[in-house]
N, C-alpha and C. Protein backbone atom coordinates (compact mmCIF):
# COMPACT_ATOMS: atom_id res chain seq x y z
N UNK A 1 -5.60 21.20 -4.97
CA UNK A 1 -6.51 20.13 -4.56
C UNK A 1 -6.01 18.80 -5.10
N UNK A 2 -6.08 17.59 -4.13
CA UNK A 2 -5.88 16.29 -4.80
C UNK A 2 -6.78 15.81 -5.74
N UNK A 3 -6.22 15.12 -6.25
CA UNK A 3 -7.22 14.53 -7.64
C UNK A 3 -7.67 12.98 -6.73
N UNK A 4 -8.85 12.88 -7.45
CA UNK A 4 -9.80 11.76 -6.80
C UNK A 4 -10.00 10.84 -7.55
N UNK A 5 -9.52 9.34 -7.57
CA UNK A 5 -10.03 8.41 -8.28
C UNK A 5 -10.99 7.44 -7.70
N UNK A 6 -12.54 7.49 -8.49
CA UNK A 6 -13.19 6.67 -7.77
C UNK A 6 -13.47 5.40 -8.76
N UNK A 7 -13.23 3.77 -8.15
CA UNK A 7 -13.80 2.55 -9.06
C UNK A 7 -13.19 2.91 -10.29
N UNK A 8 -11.74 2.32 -10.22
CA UNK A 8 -10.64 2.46 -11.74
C UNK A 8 -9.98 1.23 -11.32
N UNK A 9 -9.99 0.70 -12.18
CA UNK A 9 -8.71 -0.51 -12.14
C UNK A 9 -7.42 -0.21 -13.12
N UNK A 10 -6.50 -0.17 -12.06
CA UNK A 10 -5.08 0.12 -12.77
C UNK A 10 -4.42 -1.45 -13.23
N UNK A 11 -3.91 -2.08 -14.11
CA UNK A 11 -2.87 -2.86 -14.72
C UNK A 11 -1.92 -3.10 -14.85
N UNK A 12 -1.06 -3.21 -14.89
CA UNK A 12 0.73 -3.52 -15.38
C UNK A 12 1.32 -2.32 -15.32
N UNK A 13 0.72 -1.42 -14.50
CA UNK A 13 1.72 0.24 -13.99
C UNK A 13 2.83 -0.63 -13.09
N UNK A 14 3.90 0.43 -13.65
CA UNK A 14 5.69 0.95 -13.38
C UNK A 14 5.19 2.03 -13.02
N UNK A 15 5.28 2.21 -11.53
CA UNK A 15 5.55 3.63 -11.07
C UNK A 15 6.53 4.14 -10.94
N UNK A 16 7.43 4.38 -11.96
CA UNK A 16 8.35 4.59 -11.83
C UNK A 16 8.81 6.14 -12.25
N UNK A 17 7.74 6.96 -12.27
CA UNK A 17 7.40 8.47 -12.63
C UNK A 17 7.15 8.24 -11.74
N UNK A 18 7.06 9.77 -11.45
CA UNK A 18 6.05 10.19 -9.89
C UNK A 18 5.09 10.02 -9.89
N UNK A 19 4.70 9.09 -8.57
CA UNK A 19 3.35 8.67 -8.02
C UNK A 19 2.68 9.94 -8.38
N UNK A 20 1.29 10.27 -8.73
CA UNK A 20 0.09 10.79 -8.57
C UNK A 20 -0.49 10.59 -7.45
N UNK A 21 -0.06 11.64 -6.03
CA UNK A 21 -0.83 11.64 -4.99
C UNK A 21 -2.64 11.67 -5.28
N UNK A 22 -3.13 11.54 -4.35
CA UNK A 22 -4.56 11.76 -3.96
C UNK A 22 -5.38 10.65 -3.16
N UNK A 23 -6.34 11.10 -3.83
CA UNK A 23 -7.82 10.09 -2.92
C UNK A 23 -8.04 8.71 -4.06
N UNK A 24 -7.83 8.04 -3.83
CA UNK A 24 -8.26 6.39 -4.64
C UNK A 24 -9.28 5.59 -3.54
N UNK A 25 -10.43 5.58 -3.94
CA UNK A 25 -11.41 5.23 -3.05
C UNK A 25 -12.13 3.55 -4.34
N UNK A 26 -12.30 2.80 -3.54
CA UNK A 26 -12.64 1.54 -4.14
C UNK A 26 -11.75 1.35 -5.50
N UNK A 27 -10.91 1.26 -5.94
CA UNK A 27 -9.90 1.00 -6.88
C UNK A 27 -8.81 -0.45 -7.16
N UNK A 28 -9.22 -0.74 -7.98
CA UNK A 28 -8.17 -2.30 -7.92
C UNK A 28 -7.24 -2.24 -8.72
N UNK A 29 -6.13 -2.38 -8.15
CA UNK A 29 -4.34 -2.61 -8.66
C UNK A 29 -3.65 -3.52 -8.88
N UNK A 30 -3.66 -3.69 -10.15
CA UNK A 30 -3.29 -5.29 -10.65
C UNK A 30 -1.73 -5.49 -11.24
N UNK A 31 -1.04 -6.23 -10.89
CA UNK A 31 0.08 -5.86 -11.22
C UNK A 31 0.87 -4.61 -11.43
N UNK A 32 1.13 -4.31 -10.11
CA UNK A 32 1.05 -2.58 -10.31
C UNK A 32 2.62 -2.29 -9.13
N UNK A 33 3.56 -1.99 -10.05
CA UNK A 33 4.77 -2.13 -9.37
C UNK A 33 4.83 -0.60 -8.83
N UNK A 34 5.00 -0.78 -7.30
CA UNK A 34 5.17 0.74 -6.42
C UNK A 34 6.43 1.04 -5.66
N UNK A 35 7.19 0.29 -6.21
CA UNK A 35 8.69 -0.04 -5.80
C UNK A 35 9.77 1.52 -6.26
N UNK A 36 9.77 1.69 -4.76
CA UNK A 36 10.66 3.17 -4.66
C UNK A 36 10.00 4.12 -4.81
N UNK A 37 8.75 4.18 -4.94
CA UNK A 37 7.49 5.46 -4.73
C UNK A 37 7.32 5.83 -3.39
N UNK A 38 7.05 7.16 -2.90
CA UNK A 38 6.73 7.68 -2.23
C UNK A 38 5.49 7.79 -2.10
N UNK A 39 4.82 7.09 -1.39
CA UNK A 39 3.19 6.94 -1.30
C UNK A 39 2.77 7.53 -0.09
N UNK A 40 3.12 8.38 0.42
CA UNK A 40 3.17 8.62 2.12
C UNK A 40 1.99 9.98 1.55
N UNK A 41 0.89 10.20 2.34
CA UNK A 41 0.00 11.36 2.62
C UNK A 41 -1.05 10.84 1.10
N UNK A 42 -1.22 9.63 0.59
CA UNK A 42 -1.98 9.34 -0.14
C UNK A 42 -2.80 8.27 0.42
N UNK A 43 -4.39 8.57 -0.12
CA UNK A 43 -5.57 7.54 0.40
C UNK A 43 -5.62 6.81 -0.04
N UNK A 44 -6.11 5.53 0.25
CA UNK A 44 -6.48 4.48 -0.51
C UNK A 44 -7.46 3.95 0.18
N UNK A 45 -8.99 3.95 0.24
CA UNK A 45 -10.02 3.47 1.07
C UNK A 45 -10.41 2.34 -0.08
N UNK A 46 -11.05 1.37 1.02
CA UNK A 46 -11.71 0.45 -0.07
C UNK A 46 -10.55 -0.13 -0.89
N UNK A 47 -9.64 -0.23 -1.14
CA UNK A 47 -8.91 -0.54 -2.45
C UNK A 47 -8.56 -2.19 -2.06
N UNK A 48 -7.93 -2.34 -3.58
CA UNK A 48 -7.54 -4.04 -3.51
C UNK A 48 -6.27 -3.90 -4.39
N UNK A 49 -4.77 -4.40 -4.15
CA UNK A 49 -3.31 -4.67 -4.91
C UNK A 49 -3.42 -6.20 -4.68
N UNK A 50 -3.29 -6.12 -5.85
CA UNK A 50 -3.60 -7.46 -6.51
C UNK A 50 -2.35 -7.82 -7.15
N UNK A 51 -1.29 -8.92 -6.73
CA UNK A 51 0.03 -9.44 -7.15
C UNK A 51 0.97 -7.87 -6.85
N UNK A 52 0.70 -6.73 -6.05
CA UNK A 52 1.59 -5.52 -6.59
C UNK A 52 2.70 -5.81 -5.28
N UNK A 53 3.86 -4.49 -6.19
CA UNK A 53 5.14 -4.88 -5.36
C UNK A 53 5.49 -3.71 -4.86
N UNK A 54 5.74 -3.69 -3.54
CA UNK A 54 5.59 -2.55 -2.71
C UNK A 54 7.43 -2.11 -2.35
N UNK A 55 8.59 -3.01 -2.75
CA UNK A 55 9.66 -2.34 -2.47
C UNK A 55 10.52 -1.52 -2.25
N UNK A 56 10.96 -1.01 -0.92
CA UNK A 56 11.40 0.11 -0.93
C UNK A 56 10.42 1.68 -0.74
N UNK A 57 8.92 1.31 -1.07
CA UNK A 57 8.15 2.62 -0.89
C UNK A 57 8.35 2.86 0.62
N UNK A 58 7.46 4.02 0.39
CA UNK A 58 7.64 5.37 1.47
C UNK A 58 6.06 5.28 1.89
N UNK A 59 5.31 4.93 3.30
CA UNK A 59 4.13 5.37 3.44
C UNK A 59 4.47 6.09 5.12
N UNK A 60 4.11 6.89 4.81
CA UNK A 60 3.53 7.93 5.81
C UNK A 60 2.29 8.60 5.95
N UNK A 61 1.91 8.86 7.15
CA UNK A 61 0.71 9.66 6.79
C UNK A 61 -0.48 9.50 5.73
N UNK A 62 -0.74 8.27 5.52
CA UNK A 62 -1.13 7.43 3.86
C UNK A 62 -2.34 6.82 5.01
N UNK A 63 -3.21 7.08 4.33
CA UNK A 63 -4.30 5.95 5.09
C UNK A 63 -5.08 4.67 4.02
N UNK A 64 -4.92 3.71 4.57
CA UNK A 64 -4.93 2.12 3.64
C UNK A 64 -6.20 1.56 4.46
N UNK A 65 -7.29 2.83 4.55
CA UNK A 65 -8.50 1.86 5.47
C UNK A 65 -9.26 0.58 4.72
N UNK A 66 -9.32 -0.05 4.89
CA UNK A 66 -9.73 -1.83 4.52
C UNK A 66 -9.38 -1.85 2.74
N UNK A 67 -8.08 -1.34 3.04
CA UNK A 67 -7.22 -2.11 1.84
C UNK A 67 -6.92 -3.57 1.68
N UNK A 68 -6.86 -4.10 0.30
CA UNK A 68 -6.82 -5.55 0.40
C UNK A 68 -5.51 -5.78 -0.03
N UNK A 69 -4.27 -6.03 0.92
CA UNK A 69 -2.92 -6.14 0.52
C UNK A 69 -2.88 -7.97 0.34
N UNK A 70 -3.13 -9.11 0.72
CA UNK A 70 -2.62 -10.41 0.94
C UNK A 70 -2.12 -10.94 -0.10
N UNK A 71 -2.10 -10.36 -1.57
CA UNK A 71 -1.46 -11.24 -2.33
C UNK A 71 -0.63 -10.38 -2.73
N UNK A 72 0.22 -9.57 -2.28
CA UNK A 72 0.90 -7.99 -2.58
C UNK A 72 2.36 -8.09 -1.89
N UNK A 73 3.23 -7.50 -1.99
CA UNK A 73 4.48 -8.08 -1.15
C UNK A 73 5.39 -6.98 -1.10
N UNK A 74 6.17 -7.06 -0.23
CA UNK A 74 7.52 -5.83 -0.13
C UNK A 74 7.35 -4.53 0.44
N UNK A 75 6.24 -4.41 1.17
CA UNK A 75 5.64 -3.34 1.91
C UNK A 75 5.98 -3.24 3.41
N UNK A 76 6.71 -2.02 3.67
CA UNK A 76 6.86 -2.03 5.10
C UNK A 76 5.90 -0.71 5.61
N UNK A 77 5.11 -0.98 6.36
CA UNK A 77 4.15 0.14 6.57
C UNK A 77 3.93 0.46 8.34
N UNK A 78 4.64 1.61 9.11
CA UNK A 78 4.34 1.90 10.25
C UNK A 78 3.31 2.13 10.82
N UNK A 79 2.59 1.41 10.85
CA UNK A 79 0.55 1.69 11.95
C UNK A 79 0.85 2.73 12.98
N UNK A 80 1.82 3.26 13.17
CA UNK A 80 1.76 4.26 14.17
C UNK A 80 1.98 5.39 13.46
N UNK A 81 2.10 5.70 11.94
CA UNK A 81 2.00 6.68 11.18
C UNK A 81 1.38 6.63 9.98
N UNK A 82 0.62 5.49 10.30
CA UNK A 82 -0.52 5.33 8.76
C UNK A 82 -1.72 4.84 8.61
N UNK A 83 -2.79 4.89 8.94
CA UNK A 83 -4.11 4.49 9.10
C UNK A 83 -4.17 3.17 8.54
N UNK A 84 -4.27 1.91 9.26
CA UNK A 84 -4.34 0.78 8.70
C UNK A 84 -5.95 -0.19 9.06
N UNK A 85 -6.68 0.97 9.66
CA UNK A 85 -7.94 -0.27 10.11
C UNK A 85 -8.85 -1.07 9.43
N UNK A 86 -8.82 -1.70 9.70
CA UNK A 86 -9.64 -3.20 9.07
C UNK A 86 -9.05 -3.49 7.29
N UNK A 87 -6.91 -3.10 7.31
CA UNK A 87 -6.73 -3.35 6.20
C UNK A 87 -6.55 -5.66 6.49
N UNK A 88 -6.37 -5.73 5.28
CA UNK A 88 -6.19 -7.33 4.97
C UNK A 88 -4.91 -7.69 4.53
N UNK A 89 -4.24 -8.19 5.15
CA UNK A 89 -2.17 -8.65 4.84
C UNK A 89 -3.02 -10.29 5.04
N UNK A 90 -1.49 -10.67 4.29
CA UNK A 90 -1.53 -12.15 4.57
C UNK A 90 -0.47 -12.42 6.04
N UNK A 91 -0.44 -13.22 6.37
CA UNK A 91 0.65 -14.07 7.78
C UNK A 91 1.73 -14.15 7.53
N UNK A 92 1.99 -14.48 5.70
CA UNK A 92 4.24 -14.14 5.36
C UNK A 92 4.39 -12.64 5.25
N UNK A 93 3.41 -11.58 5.00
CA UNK A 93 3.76 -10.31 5.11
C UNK A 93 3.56 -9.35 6.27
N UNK A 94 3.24 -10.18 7.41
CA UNK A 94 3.12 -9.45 8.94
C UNK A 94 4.31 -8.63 9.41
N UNK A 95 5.65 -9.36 8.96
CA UNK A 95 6.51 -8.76 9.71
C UNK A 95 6.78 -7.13 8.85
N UNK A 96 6.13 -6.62 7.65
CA UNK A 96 5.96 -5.66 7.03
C UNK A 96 5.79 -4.28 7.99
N UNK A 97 4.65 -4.98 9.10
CA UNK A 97 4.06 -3.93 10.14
C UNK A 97 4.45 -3.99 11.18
N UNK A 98 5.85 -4.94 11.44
CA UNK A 98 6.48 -4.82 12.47
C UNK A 98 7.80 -4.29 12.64
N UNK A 99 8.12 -3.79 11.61
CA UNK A 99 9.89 -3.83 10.95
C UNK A 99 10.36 -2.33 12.19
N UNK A 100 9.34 -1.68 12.34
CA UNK A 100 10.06 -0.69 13.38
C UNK A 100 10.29 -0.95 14.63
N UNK A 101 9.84 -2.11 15.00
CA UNK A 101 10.11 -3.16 16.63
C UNK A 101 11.03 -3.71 16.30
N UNK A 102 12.06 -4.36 15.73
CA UNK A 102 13.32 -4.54 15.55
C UNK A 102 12.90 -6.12 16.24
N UNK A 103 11.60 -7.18 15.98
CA UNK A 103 12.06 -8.21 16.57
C UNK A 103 12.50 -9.16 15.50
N UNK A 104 12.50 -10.12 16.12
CA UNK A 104 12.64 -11.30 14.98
C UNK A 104 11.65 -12.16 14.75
N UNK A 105 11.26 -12.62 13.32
CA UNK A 105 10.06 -13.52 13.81
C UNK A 105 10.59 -14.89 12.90
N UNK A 106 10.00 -15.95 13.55
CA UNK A 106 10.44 -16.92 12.93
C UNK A 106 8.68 -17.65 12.40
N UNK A 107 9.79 -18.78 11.26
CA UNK A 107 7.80 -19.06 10.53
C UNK A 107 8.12 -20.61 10.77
């Protein structure tokens, strides 16, 4: 069974051990580096990453329903393999959810 975190605020985590899959339901991530984690088939409802750095992760199968990403960066996340509804990006991190259309976007 997955382990369930409900209303925890994480801090200055290096995920740099293996992610702890599961359910994170209303949870805020504050400086919370996820760079080269495999986050793919993990929940995150409700949640808020706050300054976190998403480089290089892995989401698949991960559902981010009204996650609060806009001040968060380095995340490339496929909506056609990851539940993204009513999440929150900012406008410099759009092309994050476009990177498998191969266009170009200019700012």
């Amino acid at each position: 069974m997955s382990d369930i975190f409900n209303d925890q605020t994480f801090k200055n985590l290096n995920l740099t051990t293996p992610f702890k899959k599961g359910e994170y339901d209303t949870c805020i991530f504050i400086h919370c580096d996820f760079s080269n984690i495999d986050i793919s088939e993990t929940h995150f409802i409700d949640c808020k990453f706050d300054e976190c750095e998403f480089l290089n992760s892995t989401f698949s199968d991960a559902n981010l329903e009204r996650v609060d990403l806009r001040t968060s960066h380095g995340f490339i996340i496929d909506p056609n393999h990851n539940c993204i509804k009513k999440a929150k990006i900012s406008l410099y991190d759009l092309p994050g959810l476009l990177t498998q259309y191969d266009i170009e976007i200019e700012t």
